[in-house]
N, C-alpha and C. Protein backbone atom coordinates (compact mmCIF):
# COMPACT_ATOMS: atom_id res chain seq x y z
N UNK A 1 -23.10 -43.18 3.83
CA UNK A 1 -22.14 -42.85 4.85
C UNK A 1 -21.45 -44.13 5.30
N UNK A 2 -20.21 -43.64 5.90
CA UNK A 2 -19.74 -45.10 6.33
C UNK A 2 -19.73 -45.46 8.15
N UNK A 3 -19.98 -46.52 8.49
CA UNK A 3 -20.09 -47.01 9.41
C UNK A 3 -19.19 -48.64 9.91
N UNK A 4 -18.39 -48.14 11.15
CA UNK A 4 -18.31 -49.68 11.41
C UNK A 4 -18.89 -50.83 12.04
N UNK A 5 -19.09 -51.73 11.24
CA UNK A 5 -20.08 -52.78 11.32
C UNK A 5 -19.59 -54.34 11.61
N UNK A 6 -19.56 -54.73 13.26
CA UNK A 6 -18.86 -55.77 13.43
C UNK A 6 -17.44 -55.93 13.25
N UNK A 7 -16.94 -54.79 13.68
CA UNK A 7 -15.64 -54.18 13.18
C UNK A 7 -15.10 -53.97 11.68
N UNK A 8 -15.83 -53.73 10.92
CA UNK A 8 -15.78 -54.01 9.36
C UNK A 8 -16.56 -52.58 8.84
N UNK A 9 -15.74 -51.79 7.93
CA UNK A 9 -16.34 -50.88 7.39
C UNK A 9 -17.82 -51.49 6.53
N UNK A 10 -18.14 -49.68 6.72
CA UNK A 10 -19.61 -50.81 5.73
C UNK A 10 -20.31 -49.31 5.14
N UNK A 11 -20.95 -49.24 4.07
CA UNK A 11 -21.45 -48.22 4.02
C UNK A 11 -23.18 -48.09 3.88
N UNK A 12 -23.48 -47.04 4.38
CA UNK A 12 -25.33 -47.23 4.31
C UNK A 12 -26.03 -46.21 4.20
N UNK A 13 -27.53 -45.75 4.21
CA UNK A 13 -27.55 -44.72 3.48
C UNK A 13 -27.63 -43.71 4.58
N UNK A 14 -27.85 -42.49 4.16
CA UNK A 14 -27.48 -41.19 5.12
C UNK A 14 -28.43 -41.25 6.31
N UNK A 15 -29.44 -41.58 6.46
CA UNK A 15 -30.53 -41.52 7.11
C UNK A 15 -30.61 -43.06 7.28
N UNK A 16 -29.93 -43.77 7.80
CA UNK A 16 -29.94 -45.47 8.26
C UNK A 16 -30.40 -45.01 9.79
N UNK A 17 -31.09 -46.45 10.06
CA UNK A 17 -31.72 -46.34 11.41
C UNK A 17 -30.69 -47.74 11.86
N UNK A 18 -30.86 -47.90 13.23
CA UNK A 18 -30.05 -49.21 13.69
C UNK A 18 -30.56 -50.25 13.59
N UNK A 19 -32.16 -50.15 13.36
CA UNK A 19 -33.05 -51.15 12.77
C UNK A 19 -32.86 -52.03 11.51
N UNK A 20 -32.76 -50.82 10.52
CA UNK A 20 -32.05 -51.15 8.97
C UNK A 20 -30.78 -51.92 9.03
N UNK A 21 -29.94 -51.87 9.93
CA UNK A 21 -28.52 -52.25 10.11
C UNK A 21 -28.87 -52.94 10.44
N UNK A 22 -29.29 -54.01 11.74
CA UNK A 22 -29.25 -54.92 12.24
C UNK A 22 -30.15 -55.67 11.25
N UNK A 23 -31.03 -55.37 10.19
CA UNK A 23 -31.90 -56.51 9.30
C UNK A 23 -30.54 -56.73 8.33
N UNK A 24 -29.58 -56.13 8.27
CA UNK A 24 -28.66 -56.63 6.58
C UNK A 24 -27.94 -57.52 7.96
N UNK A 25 -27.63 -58.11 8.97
CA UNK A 25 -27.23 -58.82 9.58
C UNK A 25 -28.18 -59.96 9.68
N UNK A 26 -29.05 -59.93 10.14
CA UNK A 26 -30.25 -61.16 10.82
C UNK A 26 -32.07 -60.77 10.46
N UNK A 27 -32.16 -61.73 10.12
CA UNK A 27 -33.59 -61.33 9.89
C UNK A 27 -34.75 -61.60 11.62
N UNK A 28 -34.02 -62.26 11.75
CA UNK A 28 -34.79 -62.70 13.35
C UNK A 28 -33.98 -62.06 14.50
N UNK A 29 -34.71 -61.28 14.99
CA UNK A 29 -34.02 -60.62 15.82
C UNK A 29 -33.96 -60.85 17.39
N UNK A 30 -35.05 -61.86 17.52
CA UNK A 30 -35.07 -62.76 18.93
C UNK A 30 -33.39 -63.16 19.51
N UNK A 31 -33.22 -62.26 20.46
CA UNK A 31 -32.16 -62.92 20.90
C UNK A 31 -30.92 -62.13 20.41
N UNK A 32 -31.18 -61.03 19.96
CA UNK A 32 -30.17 -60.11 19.36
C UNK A 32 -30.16 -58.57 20.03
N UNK A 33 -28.49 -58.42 20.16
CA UNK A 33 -28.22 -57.28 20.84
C UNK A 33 -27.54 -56.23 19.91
N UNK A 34 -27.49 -55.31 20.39
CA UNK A 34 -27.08 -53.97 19.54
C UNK A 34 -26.60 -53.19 20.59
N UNK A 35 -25.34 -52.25 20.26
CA UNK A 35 -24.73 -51.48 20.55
C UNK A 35 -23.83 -50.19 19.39
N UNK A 36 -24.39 -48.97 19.83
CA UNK A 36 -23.37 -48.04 18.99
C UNK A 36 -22.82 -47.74 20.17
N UNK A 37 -21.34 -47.21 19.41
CA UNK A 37 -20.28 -46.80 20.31
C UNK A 37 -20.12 -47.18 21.49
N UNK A 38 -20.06 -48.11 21.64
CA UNK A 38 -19.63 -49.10 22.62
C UNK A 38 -21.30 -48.97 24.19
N UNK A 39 -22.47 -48.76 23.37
CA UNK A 39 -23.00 -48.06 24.33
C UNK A 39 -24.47 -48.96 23.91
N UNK A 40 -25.19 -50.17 24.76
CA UNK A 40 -26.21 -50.85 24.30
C UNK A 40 -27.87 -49.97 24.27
N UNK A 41 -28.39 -50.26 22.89
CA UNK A 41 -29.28 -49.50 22.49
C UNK A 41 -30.30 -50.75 22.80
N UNK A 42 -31.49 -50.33 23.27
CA UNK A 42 -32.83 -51.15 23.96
C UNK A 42 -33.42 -51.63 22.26
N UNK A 43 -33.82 -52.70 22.26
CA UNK A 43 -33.89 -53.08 20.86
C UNK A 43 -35.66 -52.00 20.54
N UNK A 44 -35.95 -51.47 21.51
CA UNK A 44 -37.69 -50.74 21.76
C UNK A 44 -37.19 -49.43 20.87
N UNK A 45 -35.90 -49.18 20.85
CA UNK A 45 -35.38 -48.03 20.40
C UNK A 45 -34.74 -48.16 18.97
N UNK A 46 -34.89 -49.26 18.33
CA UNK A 46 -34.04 -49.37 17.24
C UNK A 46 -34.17 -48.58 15.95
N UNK A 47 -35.69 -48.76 15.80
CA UNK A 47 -36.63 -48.14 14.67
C UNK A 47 -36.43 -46.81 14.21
N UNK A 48 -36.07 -45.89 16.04
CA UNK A 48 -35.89 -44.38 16.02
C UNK A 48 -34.63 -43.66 16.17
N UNK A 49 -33.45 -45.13 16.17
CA UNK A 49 -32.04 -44.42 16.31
C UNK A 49 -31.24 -44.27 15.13
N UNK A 50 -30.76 -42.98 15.08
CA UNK A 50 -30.37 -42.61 13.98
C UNK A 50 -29.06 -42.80 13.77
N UNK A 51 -28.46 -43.58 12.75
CA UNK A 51 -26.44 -43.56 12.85
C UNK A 51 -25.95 -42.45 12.35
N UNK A 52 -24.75 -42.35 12.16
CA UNK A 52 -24.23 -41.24 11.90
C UNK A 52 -22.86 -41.87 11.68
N UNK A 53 -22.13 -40.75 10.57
CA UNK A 53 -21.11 -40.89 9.82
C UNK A 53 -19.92 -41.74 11.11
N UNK A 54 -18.85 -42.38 10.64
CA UNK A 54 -18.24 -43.28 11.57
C UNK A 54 -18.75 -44.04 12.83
N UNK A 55 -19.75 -44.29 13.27
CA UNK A 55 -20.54 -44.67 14.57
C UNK A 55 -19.60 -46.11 14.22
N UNK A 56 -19.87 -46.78 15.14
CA UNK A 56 -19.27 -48.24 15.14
C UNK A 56 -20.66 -48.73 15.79
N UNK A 57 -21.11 -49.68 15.22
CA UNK A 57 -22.08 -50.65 15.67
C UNK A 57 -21.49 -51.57 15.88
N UNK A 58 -22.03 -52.54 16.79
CA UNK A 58 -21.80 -54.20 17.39
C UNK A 58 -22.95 -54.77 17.08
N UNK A 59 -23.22 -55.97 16.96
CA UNK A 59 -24.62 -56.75 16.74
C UNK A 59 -24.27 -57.93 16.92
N UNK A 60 -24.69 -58.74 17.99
CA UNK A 60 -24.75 -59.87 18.83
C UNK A 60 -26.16 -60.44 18.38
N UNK A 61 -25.56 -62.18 18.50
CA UNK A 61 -26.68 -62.48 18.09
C UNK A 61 -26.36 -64.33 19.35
N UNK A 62 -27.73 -64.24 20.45
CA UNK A 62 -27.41 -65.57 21.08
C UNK A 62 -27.42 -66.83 20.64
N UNK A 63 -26.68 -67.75 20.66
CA UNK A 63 -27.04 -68.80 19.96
C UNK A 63 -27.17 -70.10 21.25
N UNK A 64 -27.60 -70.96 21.08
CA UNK A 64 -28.11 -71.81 21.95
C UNK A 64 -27.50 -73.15 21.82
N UNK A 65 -26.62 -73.73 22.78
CA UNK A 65 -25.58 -74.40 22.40
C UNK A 65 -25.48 -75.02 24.00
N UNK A 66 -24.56 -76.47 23.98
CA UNK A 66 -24.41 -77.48 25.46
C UNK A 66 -23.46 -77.39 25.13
């Protein structure tokens, strides 16, 4: 299915979790945020949220910088 990903089409499989999505981004997830549809998902919830055809994901990631 397709999904937008960081504003960028992307496609993944039918049954993708937001978990799966956010690992093809970052493997360390300390410090990383997630949002579908403009709407922030608790990272406690990632494992069990299910995407769906066009969803738009965001995935933030903090970086530590002076």
């Amino acid at each position: 299915m397709k999904i937008q990903l960081n504003g960028n089409s992307h496609d993944v499989d039918a049954n993708a979790t937001l978990e799966q999505v956010v690992a093809l981004i970052t493997a360390d997830t300390a410090g990383t945020a997630a949002a579908v549809n403009e709407e922030v998902v608790p990272k406690a919830n990632w494992a069990q949220y299910s995407l769906h055809e066009g969803d738009a994901v965001e995935i933030l990631t903090a970086v530590q910088g002076g």
